[in-house]
C-alpha atoms as a PDB file:
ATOM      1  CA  UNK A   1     114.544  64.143 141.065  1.00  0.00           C
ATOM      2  CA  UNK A   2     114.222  67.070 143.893  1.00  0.00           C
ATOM      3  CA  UNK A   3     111.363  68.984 144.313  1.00  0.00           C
ATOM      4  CA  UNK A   4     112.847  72.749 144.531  1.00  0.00           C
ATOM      5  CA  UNK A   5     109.794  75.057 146.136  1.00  0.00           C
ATOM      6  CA  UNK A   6     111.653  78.361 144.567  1.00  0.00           C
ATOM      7  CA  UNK A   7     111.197  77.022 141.157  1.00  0.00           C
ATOM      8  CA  UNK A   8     107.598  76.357 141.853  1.00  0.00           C
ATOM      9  CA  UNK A   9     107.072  80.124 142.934  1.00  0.00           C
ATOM     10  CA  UNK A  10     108.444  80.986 139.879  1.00  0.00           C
ATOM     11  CA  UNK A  11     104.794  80.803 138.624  1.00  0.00           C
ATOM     12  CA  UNK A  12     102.522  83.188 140.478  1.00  0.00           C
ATOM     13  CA  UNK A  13     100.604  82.136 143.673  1.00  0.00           C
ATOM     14  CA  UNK A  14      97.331  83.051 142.071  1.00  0.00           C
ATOM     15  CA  UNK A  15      98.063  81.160 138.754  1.00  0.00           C
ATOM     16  CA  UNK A  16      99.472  78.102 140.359  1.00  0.00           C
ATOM     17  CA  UNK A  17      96.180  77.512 142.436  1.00  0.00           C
ATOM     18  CA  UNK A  18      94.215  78.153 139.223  1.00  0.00           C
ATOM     19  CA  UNK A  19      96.255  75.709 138.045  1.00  0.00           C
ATOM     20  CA  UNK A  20      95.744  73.345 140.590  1.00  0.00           C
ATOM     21  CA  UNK A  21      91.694  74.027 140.391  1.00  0.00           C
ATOM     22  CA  UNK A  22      92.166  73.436 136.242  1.00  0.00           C
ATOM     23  CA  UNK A  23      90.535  70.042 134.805  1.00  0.00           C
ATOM     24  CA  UNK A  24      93.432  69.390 132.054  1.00  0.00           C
ATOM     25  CA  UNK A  25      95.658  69.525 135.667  1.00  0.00           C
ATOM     26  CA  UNK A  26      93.580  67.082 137.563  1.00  0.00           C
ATOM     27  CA  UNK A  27      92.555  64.804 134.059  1.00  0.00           C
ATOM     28  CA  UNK A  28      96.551  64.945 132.089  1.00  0.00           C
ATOM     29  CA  UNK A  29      98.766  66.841 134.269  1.00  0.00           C
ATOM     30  CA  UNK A  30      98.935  64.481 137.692  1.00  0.00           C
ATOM     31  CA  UNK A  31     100.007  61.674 136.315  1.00  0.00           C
ATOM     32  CA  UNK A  32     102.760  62.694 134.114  1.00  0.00           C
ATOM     33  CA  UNK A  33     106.702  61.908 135.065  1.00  0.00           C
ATOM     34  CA  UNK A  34     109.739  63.012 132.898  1.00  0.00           C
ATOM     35  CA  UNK A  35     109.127  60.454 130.599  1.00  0.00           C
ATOM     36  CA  UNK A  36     105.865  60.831 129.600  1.00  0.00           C
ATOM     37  CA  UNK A  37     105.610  64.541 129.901  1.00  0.00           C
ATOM     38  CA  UNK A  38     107.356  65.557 126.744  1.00  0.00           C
ATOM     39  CA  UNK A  39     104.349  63.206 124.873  1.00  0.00           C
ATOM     40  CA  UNK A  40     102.030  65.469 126.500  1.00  0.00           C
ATOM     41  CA  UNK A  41     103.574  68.585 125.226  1.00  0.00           C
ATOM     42  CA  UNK A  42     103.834  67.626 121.576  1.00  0.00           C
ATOM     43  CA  UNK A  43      99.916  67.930 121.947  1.00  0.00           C
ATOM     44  CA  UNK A  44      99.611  71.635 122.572  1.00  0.00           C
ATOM     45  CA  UNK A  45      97.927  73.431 120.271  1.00  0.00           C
ATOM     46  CA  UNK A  46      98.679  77.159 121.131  1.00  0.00           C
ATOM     47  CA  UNK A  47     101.460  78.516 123.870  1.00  0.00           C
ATOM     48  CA  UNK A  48     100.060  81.410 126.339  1.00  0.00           C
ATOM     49  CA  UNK A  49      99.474  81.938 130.743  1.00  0.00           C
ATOM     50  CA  UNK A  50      95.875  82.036 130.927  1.00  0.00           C
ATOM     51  CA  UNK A  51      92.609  82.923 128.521  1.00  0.00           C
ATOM     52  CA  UNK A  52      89.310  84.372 130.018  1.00  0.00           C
ATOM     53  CA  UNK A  53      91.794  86.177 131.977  1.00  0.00           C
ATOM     54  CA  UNK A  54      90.688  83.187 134.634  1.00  0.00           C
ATOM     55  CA  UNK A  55      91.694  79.827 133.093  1.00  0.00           C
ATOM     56  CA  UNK A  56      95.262  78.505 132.684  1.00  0.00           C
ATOM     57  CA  UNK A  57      96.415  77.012 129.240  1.00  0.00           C
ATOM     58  CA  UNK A  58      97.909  74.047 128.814  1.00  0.00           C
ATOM     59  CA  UNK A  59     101.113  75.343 128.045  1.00  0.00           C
ATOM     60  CA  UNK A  60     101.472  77.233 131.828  1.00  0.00           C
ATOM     61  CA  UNK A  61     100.059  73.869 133.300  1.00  0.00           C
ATOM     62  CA  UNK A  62     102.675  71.646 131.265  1.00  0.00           C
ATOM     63  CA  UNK A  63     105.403  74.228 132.034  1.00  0.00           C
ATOM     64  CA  UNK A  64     104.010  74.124 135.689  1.00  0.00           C
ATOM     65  CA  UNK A  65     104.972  70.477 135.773  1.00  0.00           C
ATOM     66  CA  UNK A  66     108.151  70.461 134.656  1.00  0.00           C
ATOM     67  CA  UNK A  67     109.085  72.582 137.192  1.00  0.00           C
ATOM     68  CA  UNK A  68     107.490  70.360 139.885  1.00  0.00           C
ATOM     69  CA  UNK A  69     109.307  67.660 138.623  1.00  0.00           C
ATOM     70  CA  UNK A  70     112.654  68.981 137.787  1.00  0.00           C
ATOM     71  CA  UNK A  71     114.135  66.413 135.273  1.00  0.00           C
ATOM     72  CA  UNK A  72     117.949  66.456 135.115  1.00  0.00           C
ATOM     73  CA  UNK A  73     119.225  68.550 132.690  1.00  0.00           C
ATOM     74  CA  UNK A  74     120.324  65.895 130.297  1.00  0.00           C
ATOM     75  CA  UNK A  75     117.045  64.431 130.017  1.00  0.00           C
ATOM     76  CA  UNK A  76     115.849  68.184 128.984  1.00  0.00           C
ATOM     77  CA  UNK A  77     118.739  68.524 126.174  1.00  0.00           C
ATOM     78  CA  UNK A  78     117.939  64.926 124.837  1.00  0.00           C
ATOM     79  CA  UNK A  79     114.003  66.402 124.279  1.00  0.00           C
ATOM     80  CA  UNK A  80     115.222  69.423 122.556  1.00  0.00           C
ATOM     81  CA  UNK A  81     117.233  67.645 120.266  1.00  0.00           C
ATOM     82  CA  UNK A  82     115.620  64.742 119.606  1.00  0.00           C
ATOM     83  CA  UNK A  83     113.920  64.632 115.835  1.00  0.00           C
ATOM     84  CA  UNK A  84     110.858  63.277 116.636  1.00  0.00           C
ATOM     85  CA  UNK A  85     110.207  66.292 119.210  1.00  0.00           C
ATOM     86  CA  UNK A  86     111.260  69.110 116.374  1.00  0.00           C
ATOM     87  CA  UNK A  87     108.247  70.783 116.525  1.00  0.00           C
ATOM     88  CA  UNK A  88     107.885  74.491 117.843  1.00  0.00           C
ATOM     89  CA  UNK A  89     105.970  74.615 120.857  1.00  0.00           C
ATOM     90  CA  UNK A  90     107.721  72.281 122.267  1.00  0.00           C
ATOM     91  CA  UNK A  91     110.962  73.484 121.665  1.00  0.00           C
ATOM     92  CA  UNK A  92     109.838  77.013 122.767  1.00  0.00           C
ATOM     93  CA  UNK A  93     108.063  75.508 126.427  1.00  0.00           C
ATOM     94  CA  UNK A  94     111.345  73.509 127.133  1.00  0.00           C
ATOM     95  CA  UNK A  95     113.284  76.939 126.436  1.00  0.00           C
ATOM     96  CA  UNK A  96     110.561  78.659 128.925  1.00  0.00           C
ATOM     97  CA  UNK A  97     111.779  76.030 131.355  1.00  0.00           C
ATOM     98  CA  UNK A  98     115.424  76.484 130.628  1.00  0.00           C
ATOM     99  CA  UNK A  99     114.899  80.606 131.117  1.00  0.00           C
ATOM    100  CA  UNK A 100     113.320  79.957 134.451  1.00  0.00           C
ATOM    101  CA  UNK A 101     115.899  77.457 135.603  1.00  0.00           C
ATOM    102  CA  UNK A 102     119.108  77.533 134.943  1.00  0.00           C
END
């Protein structure tokens, strides 16, 4: 995996610090690698940037991560087809990914 610093300014210089300074970052986002990140998205409950017009959602801080951590593009394609991962939000934040991306 390559870290690519143009896909991480993709996401506003503001917003990624806010990110950054988030507690679902520090507590769930850290630790996460390809293979446990999709587990992590099945969990979101909404999709958005930011609420209170201050804090990020977990959607922008999951989508944040993937483009840190730049799995290959099969790995992403395997996800979005994969039954057990057939669920909206997920399929919609991997598709946010692929927009940015590729």
């Amino acid at each position: 995996m390559r870290i690519d610093a143009y896909s991480q300014s993709l996401i506003e210089k503001i917003i990624r610090e806010r990110i950054y300074e988030s507690q679902y970052w520090k507590e769930f986002c850290v630790p996460l690698n390809a293979a446990t990140l999709c587990d992590q998205a099945v969990k979101l409950k909404y999709i958005g940037g930011q609420y209170s017009n201050t804090h990020p959602t977990e959607f922008i801080c999951l989508a944040f991560k993937l483009l840190q951590i730049q799995p290959e593009r099969e790995i992403i394609m395997e996800y979005l087809h994969a039954e057990e991962f057939k669920y909206v939000r997920l399929r919609i934040w991997l598709r946010c990914l692929m927009n940015l991306t590729w």
